[in-house]
C-alpha atoms as a PDB file:
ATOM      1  CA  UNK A   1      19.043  27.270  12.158  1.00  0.00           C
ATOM      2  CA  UNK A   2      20.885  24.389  13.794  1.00  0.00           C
ATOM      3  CA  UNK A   3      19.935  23.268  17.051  1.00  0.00           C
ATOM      4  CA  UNK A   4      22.184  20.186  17.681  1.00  0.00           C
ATOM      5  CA  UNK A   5      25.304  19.341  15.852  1.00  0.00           C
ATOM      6  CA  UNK A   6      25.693  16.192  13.581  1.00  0.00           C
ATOM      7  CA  UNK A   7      27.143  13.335  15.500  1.00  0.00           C
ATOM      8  CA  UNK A   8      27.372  11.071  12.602  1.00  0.00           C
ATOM      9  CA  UNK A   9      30.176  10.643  10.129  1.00  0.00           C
ATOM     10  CA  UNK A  10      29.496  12.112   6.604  1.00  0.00           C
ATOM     11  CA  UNK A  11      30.492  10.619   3.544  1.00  0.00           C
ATOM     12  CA  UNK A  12      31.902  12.949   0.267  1.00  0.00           C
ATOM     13  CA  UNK A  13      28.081  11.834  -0.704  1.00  0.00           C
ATOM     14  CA  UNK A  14      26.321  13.924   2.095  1.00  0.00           C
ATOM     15  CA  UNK A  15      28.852  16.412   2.513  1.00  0.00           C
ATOM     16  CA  UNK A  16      28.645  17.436  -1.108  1.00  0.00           C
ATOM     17  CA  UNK A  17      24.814  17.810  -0.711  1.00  0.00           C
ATOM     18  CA  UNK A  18      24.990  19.478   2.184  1.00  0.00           C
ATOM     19  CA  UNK A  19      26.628  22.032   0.469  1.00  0.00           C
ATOM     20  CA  UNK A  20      24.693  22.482  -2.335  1.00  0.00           C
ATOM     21  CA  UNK A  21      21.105  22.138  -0.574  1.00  0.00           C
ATOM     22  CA  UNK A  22      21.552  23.945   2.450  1.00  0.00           C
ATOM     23  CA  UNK A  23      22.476  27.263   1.148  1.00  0.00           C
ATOM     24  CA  UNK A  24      20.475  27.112  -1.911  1.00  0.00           C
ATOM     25  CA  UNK A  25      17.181  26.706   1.040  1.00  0.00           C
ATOM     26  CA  UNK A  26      18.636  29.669   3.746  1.00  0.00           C
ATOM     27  CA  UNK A  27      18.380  31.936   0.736  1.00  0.00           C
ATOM     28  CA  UNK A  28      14.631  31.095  -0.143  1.00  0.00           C
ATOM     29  CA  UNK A  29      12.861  29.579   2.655  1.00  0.00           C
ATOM     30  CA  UNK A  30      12.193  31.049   6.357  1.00  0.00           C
ATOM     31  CA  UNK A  31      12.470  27.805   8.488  1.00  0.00           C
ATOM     32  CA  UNK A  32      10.258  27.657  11.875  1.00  0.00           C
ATOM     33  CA  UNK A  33      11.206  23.801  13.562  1.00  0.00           C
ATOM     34  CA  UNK A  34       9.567  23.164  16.661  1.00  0.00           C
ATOM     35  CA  UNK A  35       9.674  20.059  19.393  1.00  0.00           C
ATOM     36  CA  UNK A  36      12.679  18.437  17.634  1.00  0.00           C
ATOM     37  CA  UNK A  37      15.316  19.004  20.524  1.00  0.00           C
ATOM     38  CA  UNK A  38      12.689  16.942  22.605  1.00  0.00           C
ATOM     39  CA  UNK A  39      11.389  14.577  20.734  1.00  0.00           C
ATOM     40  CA  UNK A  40      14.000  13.286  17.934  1.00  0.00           C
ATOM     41  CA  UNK A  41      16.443  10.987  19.301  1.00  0.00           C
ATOM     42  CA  UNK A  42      20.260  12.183  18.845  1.00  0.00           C
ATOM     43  CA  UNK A  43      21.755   8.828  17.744  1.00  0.00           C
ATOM     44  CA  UNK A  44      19.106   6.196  18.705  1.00  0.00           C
ATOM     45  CA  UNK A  45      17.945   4.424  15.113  1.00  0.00           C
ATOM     46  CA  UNK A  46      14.530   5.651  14.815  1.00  0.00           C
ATOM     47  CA  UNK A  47      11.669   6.203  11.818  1.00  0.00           C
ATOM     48  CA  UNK A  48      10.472   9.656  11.131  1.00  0.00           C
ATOM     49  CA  UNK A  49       6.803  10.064   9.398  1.00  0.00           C
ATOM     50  CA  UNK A  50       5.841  12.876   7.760  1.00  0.00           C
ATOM     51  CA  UNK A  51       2.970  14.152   5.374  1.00  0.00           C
ATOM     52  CA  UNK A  52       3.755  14.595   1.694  1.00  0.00           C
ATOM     53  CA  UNK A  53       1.995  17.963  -0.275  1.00  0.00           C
ATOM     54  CA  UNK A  54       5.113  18.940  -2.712  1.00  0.00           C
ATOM     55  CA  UNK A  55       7.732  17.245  -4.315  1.00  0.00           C
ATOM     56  CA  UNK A  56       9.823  19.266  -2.910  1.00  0.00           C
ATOM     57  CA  UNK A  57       9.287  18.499   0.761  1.00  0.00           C
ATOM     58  CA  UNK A  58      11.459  16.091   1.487  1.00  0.00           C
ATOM     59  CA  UNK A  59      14.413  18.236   0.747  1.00  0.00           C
ATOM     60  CA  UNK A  60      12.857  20.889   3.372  1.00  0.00           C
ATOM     61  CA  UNK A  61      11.903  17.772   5.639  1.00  0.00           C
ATOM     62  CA  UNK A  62      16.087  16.849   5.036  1.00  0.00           C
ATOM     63  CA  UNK A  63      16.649  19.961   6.083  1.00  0.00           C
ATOM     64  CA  UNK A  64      14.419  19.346   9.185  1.00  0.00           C
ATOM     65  CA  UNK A  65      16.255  16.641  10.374  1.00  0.00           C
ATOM     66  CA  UNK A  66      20.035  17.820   9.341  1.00  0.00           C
ATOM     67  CA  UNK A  67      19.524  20.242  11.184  1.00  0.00           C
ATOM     68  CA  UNK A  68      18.581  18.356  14.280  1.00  0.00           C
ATOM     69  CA  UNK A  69      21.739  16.468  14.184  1.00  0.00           C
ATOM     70  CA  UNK A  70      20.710  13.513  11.982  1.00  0.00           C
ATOM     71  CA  UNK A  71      21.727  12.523   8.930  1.00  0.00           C
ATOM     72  CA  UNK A  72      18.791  11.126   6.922  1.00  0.00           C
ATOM     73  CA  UNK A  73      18.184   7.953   4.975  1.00  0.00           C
ATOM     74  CA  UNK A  74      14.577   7.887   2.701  1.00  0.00           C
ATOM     75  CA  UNK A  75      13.053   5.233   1.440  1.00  0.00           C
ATOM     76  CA  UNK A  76      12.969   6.375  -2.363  1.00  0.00           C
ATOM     77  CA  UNK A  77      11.286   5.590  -5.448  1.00  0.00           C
ATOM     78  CA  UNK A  78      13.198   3.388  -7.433  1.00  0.00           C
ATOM     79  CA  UNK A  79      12.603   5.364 -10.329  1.00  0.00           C
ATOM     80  CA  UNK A  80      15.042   7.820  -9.199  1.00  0.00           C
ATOM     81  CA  UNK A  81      17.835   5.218  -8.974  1.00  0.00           C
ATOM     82  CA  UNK A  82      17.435   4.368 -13.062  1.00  0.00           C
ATOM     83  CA  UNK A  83      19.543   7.056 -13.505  1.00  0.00           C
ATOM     84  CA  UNK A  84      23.229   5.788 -13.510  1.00  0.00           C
ATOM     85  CA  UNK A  85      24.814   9.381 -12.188  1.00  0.00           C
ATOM     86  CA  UNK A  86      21.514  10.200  -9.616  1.00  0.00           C
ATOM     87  CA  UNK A  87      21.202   6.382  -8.620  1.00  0.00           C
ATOM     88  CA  UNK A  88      25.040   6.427  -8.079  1.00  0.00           C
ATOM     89  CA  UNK A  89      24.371   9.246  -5.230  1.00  0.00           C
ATOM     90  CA  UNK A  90      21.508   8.199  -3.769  1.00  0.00           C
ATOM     91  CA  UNK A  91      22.836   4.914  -2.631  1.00  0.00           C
ATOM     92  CA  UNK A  92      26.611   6.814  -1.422  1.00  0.00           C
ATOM     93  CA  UNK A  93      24.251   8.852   0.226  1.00  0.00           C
ATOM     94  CA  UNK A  94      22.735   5.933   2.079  1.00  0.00           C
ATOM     95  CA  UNK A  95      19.286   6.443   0.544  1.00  0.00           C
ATOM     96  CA  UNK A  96      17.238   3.255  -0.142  1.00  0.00           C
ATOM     97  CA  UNK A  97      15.372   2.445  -2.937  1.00  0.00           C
ATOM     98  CA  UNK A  98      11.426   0.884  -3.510  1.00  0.00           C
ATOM     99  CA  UNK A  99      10.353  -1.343  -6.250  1.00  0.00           C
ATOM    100  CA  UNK A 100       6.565  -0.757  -4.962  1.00  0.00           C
ATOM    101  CA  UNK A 101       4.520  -3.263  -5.887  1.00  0.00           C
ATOM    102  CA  UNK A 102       7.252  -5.966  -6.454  1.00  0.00           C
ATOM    103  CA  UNK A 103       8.975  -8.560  -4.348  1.00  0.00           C
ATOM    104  CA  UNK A 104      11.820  -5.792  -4.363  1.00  0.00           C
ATOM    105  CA  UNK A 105      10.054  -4.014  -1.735  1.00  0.00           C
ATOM    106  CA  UNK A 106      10.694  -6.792   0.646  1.00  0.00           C
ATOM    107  CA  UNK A 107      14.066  -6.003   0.089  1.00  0.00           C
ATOM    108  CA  UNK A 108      13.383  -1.962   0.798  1.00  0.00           C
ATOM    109  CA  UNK A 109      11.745  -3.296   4.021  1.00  0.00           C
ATOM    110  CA  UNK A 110      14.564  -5.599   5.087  1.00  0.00           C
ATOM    111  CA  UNK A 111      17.089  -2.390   4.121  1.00  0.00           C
ATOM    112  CA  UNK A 112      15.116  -0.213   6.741  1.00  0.00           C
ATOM    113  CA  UNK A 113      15.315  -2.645   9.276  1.00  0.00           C
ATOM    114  CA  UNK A 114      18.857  -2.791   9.380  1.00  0.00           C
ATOM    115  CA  UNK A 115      19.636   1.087   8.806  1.00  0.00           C
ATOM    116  CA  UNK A 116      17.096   1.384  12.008  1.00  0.00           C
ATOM    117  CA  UNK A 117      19.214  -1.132  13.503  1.00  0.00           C
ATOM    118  CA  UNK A 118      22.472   0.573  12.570  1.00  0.00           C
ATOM    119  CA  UNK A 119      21.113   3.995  14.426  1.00  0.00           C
ATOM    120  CA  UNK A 120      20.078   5.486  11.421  1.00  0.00           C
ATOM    121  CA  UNK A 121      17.453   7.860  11.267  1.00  0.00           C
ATOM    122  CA  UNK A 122      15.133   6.416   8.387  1.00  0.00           C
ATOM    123  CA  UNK A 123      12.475   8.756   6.803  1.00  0.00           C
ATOM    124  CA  UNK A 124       8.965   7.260   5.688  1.00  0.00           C
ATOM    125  CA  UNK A 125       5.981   9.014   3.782  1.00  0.00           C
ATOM    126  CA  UNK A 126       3.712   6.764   4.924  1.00  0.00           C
ATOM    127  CA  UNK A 127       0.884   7.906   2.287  1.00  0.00           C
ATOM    128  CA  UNK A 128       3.815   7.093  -0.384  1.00  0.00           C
ATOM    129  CA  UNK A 129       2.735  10.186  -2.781  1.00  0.00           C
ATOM    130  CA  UNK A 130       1.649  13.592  -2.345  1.00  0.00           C
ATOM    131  CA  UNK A 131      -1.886  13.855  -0.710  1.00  0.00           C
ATOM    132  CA  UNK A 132      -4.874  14.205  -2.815  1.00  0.00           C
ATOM    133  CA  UNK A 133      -6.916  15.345  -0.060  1.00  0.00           C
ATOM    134  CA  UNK A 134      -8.690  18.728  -1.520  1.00  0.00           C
ATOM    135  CA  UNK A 135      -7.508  20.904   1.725  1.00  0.00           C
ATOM    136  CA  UNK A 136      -4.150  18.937   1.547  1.00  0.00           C
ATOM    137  CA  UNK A 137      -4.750  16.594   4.735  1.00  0.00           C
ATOM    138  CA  UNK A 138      -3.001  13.747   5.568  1.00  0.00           C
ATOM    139  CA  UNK A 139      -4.437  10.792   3.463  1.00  0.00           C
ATOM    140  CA  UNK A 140      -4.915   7.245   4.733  1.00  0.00           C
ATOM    141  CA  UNK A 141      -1.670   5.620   5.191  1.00  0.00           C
ATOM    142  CA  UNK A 142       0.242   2.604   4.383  1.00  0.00           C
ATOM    143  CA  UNK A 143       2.049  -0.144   6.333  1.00  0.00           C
ATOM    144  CA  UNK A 144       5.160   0.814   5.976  1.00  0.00           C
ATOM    145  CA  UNK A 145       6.348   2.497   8.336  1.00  0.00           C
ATOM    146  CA  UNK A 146       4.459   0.439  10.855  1.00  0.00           C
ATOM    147  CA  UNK A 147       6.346  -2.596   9.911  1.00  0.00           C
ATOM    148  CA  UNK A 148       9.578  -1.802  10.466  1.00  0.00           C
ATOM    149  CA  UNK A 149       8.545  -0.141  13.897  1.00  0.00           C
ATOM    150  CA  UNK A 150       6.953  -3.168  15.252  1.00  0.00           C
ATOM    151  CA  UNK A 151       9.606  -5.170  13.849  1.00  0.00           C
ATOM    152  CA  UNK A 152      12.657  -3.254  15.591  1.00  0.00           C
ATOM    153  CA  UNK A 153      10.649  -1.315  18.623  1.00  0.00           C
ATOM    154  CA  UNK A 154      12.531   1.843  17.475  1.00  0.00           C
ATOM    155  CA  UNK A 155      10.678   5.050  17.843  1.00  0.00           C
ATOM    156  CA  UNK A 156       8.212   6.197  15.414  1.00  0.00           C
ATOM    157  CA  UNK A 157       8.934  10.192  15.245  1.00  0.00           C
ATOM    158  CA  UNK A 158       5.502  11.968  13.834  1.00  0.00           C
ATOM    159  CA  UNK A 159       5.925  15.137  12.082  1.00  0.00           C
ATOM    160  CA  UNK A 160       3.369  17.495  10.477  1.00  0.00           C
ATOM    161  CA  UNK A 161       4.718  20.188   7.534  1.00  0.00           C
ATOM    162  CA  UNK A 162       3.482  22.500   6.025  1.00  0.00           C
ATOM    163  CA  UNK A 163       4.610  25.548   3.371  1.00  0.00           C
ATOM    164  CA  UNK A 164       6.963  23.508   0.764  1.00  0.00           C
ATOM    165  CA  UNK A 165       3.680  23.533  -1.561  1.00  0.00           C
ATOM    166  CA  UNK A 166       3.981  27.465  -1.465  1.00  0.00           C
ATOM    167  CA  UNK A 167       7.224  26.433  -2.792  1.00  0.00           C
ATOM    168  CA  UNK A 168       5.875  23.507  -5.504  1.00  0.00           C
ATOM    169  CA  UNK A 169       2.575  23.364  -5.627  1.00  0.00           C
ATOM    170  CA  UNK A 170       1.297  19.431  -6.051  1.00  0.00           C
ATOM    171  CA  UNK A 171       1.897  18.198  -9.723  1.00  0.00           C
ATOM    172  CA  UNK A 172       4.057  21.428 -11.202  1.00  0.00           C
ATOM    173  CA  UNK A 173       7.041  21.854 -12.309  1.00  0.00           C
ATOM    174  CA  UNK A 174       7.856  25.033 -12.233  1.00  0.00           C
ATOM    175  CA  UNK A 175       9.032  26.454  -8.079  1.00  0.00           C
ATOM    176  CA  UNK A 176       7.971  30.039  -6.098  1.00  0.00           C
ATOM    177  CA  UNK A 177      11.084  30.723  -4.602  1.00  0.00           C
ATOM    178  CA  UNK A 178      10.528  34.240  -4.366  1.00  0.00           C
ATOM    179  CA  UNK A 179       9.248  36.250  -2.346  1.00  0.00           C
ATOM    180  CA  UNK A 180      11.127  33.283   0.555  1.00  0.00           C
ATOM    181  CA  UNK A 181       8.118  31.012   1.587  1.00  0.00           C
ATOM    182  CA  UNK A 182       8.319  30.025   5.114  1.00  0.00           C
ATOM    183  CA  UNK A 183       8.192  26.219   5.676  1.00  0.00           C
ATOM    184  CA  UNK A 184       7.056  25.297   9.366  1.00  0.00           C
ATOM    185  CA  UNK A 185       7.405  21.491  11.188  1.00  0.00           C
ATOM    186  CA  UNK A 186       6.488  20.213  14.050  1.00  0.00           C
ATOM    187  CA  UNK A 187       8.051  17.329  15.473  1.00  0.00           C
ATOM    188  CA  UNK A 188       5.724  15.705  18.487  1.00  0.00           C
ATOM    189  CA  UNK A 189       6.322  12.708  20.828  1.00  0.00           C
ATOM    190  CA  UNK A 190       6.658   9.310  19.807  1.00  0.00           C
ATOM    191  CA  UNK A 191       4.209   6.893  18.900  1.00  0.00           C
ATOM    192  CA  UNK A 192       2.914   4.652  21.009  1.00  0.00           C
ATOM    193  CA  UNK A 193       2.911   1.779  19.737  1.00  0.00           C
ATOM    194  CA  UNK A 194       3.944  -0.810  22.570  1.00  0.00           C
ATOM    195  CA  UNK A 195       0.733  -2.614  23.267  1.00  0.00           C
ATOM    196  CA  UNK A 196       0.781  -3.963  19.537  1.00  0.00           C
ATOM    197  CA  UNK A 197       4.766  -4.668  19.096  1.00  0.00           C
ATOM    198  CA  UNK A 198       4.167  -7.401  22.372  1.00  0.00           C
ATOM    199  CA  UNK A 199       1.412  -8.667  20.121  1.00  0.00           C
ATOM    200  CA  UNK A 200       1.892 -12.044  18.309  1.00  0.00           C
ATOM    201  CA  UNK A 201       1.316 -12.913  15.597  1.00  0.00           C
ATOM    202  CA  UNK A 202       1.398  -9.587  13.866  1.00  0.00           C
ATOM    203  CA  UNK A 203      -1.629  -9.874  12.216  1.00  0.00           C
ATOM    204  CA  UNK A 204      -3.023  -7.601   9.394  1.00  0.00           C
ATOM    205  CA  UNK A 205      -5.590  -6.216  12.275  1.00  0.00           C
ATOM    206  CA  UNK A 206      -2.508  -5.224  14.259  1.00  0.00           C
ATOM    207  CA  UNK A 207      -0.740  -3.544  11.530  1.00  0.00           C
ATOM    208  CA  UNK A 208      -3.231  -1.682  10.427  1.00  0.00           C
ATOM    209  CA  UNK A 209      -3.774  -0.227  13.990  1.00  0.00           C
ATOM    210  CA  UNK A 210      -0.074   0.823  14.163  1.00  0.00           C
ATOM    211  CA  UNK A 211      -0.826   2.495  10.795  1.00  0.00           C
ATOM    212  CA  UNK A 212      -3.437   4.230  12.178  1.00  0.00           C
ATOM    213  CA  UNK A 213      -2.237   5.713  14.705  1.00  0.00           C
ATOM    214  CA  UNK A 214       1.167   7.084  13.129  1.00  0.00           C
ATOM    215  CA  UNK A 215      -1.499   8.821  10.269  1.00  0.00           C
ATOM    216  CA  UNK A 216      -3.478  10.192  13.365  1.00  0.00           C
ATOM    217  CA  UNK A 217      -0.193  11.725  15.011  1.00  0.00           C
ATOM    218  CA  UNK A 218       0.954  12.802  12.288  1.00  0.00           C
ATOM    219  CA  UNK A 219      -2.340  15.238  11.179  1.00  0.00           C
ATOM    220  CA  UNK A 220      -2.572  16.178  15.067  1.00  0.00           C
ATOM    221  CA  UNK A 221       0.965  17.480  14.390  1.00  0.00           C
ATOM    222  CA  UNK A 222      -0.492  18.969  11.146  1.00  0.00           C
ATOM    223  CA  UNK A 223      -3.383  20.652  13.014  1.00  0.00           C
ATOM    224  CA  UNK A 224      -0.742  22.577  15.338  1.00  0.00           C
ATOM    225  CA  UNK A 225       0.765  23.919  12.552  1.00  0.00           C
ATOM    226  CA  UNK A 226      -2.016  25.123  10.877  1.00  0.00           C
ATOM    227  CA  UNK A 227      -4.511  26.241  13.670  1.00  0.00           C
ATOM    228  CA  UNK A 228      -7.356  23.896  11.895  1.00  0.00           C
ATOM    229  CA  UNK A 229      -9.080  20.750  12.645  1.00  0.00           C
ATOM    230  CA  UNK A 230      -8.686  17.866  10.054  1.00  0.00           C
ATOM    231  CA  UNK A 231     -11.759  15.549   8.638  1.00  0.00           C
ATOM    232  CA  UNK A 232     -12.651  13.328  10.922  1.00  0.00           C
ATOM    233  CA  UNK A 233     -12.317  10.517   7.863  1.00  0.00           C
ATOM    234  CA  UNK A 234      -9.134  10.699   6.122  1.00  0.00           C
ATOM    235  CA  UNK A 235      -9.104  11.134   2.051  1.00  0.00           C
ATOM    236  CA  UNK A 236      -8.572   7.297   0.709  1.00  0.00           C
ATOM    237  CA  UNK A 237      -7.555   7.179  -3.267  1.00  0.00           C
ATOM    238  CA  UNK A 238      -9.355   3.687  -3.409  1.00  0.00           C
ATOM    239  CA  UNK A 239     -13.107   5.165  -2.180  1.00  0.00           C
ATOM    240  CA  UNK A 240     -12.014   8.646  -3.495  1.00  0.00           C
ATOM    241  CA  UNK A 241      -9.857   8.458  -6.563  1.00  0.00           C
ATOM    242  CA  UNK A 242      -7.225  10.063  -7.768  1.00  0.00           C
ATOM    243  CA  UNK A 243      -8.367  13.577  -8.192  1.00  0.00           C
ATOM    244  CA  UNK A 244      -4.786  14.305  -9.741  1.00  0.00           C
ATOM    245  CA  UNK A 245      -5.076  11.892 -12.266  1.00  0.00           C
ATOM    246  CA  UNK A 246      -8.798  12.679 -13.317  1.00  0.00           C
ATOM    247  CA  UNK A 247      -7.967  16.525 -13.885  1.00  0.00           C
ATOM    248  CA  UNK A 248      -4.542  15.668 -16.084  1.00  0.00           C
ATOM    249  CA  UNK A 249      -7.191  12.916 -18.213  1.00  0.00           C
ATOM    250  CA  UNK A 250     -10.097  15.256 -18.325  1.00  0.00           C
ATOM    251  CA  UNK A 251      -7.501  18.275 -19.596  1.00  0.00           C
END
């Protein structure tokens, strides 16, 4: 399923996953992509948000946006870049790495900026793990994404998923790839954020509004997909906890 050509010049890095991924998810996944010929920008610089329920996702949601001529650029844990032969990839690859929780993420910011600047097309979880919601709903989000929107006015691309946990369920290691699992996306219209990038200051009120609404886009998205209405309050890990972790320490 392609339904617009990659403009943008790929390195032996991309290239060589290209051909490994992309076959490897024809043969086990059935793909359904919707609103991305409308709604994803062909070579404007632009952030696209997505929800997070397998570890696996973001090689379908790669997929996703490969296939709608785009070439794309994550912000990744930095864990993933310890590894001298993975780490070595990831960054010929254009992928950028996130000390969270350190004054290296000012640096991970800084990097976005200027791939969003470049015309990249720079992919954001903004609930920066997979959702511990119990129905699997978009959690509350963080500033991320936001951030670098309001800072460069590029387009904030929402997109709901849903199917790569058929695939991976949350927390195991061991994938479903047969019988194929069908992994459907919807990509939906920008965010509107304009009212709050002419604000300034940007204050934390301001951010946090921008944050909403990219979370609230991105479960209306989700609701599409799945013919369901989502909580009306989303699942927070710091009023909630981490149902994850309590299971693996009460096992």
């Amino acid at each position: 399923m392609r339904v617009r050509k990659v403009q943008e010049k790929r390195n032996w890095a991309i290239g060589l996953a290209v051909v490994i991924i992309k076959p490897t998810l024809i043969a086990t996944t059935k793909r359904e992509w919707m609103g991305g010929e409308t709604n994803l920008p062909a070579d404007q610089g632009c952030v696209v948000v997505l929800n997070h329920v397998s570890h696996i996702d973001p090689i379908t949601a790669a997929l996703l946006v490969y296939d709608h001529g785009r070439i794309p650029r994550y912000l990744a844990k930095d864990g993933l870049f310890r590894n001298k032969a993975l780490g070595f990839f990831l960054r010929q690859a254009g992928q950028i790495p996130v000390h969270r929780e350190t004054p290296g993420a000012v640096g991970a910011y800084e990097s976005a900026v200027a791939a969003v600047r470049r015309g990249a097309a720079v992919i954001i979880y903004p609930e920066a793990t997979i959702t511990r919601d119990p129905d699997m709903w978009p959690m509350r989000g963080k500033s991320g994404a936001a951030r670098i929107a309001l800072e460069t006015g590029c387009p904030v691309i929402p997109v709901g998923q849903w199917g790569a946990q058929d695939i991976l369920p949350p927390y195991t290691k061991k994938p479903h790839l047969f019988p194929r699992k069908k992994i459907t996306a919807r990509i939906g219209e920008p965010v509107d954020l304009a009212d709050l990038a002419a604000q300034q200051p940007r204050t934390a009120a301001v951010i946090n509004e921008a944050t909403d609404r990219i979370m609230a886009a991105i479960t209306h998205q989700l609701e599409l997909v799945r013919g369901e209405k989502a909580p009306a309050e989303r699942y927070d890990m710091r009023i909630h906890g981490d149902r994850f972790k309590d299971r693996k320490k009460a096992s």
